[in-house]
N, C-alpha and C. Protein backbone atom coordinates (compact mmCIF):
# COMPACT_ATOMS: atom_id res chain seq x y z
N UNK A 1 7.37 162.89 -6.78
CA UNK A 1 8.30 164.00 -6.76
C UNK A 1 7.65 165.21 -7.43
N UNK A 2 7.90 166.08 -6.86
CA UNK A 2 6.82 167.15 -7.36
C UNK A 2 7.90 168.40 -7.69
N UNK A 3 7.77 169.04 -9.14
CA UNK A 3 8.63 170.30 -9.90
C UNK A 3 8.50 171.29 -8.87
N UNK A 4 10.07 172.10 -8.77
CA UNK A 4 9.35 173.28 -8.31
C UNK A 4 10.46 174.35 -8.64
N UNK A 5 10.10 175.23 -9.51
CA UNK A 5 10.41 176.38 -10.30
C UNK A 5 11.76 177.04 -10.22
N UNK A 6 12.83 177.46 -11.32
CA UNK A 6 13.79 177.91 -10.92
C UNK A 6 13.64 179.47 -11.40
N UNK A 7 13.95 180.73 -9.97
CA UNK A 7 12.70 181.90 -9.94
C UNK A 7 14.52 182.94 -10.56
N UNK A 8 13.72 183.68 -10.98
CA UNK A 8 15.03 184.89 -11.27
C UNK A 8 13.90 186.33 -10.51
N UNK A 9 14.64 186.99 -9.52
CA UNK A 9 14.24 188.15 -9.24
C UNK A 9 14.32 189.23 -9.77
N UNK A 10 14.21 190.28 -10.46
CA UNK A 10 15.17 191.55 -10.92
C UNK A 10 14.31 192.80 -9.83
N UNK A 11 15.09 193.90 -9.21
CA UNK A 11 14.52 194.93 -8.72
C UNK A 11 15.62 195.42 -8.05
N UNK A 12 15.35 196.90 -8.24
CA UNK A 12 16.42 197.60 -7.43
C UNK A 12 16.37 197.20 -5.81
N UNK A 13 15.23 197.58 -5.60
CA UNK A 13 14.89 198.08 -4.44
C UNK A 13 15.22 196.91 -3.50
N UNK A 14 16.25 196.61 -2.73
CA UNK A 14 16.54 195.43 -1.87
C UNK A 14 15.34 194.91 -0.92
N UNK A 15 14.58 195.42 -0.49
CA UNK A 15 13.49 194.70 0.40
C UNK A 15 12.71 194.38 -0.43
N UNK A 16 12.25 194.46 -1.37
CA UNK A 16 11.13 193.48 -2.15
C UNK A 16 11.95 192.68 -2.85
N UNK A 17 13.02 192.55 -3.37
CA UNK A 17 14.25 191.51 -3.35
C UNK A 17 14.43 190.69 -2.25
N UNK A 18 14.43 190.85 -1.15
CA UNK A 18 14.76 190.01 -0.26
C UNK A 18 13.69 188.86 0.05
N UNK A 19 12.28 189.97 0.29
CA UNK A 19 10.93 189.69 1.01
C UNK A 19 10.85 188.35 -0.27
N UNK A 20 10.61 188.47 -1.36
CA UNK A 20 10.46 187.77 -2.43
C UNK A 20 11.60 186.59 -2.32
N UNK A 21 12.58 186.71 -1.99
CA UNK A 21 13.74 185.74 -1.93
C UNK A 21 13.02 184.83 -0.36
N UNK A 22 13.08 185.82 0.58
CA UNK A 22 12.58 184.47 1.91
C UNK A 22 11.13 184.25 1.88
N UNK A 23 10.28 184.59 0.64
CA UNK A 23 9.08 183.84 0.83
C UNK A 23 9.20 182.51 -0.55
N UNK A 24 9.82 182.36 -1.49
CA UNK A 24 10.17 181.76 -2.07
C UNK A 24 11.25 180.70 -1.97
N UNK A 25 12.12 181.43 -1.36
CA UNK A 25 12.71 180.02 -1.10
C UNK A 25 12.25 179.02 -0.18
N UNK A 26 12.02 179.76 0.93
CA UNK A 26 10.92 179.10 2.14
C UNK A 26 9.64 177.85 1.99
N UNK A 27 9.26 178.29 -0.34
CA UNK A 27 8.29 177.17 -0.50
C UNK A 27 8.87 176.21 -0.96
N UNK A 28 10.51 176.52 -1.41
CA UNK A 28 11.18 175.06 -2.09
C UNK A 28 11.72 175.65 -3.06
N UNK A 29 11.44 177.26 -3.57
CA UNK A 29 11.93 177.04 -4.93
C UNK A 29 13.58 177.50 -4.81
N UNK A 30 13.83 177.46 -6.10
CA UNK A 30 15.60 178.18 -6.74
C UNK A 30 15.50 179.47 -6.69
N UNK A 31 15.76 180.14 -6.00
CA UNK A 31 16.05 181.29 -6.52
C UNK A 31 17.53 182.64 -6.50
N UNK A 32 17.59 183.03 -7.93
CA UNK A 32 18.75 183.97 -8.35
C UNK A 32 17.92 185.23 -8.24
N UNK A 33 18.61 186.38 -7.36
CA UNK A 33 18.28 187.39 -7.15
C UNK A 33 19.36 188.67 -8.09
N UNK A 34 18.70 189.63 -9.03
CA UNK A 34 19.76 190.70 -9.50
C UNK A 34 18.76 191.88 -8.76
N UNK A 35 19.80 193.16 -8.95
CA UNK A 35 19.87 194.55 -8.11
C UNK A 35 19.60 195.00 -9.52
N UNK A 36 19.78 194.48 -11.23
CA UNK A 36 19.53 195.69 -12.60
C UNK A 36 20.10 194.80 -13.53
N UNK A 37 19.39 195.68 -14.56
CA UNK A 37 19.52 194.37 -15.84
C UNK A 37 20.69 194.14 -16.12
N UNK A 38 22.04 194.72 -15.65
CA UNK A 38 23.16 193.77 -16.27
C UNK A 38 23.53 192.59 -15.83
N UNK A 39 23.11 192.86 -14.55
CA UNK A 39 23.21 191.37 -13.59
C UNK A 39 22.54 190.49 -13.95
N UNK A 40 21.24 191.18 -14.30
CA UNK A 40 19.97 189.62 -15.08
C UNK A 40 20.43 189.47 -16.18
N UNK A 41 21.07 189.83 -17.14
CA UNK A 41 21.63 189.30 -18.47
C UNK A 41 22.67 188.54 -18.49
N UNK A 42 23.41 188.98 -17.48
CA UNK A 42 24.44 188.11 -16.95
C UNK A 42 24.05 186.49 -16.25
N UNK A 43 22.98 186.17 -15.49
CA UNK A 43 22.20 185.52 -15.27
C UNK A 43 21.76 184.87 -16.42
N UNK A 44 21.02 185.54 -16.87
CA UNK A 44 20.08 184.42 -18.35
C UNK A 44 20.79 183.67 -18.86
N UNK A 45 22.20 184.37 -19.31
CA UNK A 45 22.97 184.11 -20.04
C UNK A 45 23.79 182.56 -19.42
N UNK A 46 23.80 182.49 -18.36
CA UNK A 46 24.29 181.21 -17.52
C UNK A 46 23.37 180.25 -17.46
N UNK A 47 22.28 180.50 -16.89
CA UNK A 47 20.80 179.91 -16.60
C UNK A 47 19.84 179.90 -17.27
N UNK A 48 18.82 179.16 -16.99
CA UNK A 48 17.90 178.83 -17.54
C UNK A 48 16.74 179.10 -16.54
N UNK A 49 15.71 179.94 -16.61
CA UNK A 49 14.81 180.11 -15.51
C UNK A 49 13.00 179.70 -16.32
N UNK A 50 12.14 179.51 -14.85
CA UNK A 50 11.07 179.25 -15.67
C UNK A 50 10.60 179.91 -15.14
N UNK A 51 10.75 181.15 -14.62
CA UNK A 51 10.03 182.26 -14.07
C UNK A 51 10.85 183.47 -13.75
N UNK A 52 10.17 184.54 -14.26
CA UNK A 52 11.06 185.65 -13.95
C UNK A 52 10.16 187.18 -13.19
N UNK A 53 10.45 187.25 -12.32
CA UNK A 53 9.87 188.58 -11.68
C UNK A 53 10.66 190.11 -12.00
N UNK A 54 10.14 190.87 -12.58
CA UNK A 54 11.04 192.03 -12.95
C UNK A 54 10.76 193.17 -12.97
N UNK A 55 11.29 194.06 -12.27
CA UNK A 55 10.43 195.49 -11.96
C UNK A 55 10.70 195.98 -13.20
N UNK A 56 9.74 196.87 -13.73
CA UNK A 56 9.80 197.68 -14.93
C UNK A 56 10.55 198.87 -15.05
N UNK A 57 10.83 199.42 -13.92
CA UNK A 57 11.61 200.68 -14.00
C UNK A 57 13.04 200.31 -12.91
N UNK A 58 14.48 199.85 -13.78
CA UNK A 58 15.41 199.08 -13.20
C UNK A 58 16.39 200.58 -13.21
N UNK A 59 17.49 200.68 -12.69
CA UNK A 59 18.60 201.73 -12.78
C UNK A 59 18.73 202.14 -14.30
N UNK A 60 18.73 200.78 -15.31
CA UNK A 60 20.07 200.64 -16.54
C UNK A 60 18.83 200.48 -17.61
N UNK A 61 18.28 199.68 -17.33
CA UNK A 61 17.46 199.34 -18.27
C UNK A 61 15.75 199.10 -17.87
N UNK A 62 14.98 199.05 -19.06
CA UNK A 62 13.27 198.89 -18.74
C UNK A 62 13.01 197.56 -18.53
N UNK A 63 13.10 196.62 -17.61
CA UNK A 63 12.40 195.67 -17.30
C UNK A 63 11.63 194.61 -18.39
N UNK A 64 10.69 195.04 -19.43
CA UNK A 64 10.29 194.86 -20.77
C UNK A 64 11.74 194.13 -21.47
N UNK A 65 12.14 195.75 -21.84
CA UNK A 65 13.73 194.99 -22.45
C UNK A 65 13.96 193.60 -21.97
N UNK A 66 14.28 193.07 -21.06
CA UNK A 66 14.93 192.25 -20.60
C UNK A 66 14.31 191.02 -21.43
N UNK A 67 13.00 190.65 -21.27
CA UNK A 67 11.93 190.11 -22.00
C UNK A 67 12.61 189.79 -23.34
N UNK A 68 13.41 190.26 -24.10
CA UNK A 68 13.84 190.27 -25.30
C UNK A 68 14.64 189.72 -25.61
């Protein structure tokens, strides 16, 4: 049985959200997609992820932040 990663997306921009969502799920993994950091805090805060993709420049907040 082989692990395979539960992914958190963060990015405004819906097509590299998406593109990232159907090439990832497509290999097996989990993945939770947010549109800005309140949604990903909202997220963390539920979940547990072992990978996180996050654009640095979000609507609300710096990407970094989130990290924290």
């Amino acid at each position: 049985m082989s692990f395979k990663a539960k992914l958190l997306i963060v990015d405004d921009e819906i097509s590299i959200r998406e593109s990232l969502f159907q090439y990832f799920t497509k290999e097996g993994y989990e993945v939770d997609l947010a549109p800005d950091g309140k949604t990903a805090k909202e997220l963390f805060s539920k979940y547990e992820y072992d990978v996180a993709f996050l654009d640095l420049k979000l609507p609300d907040v710096n990407g970094l932040d989130l990290l924290k």
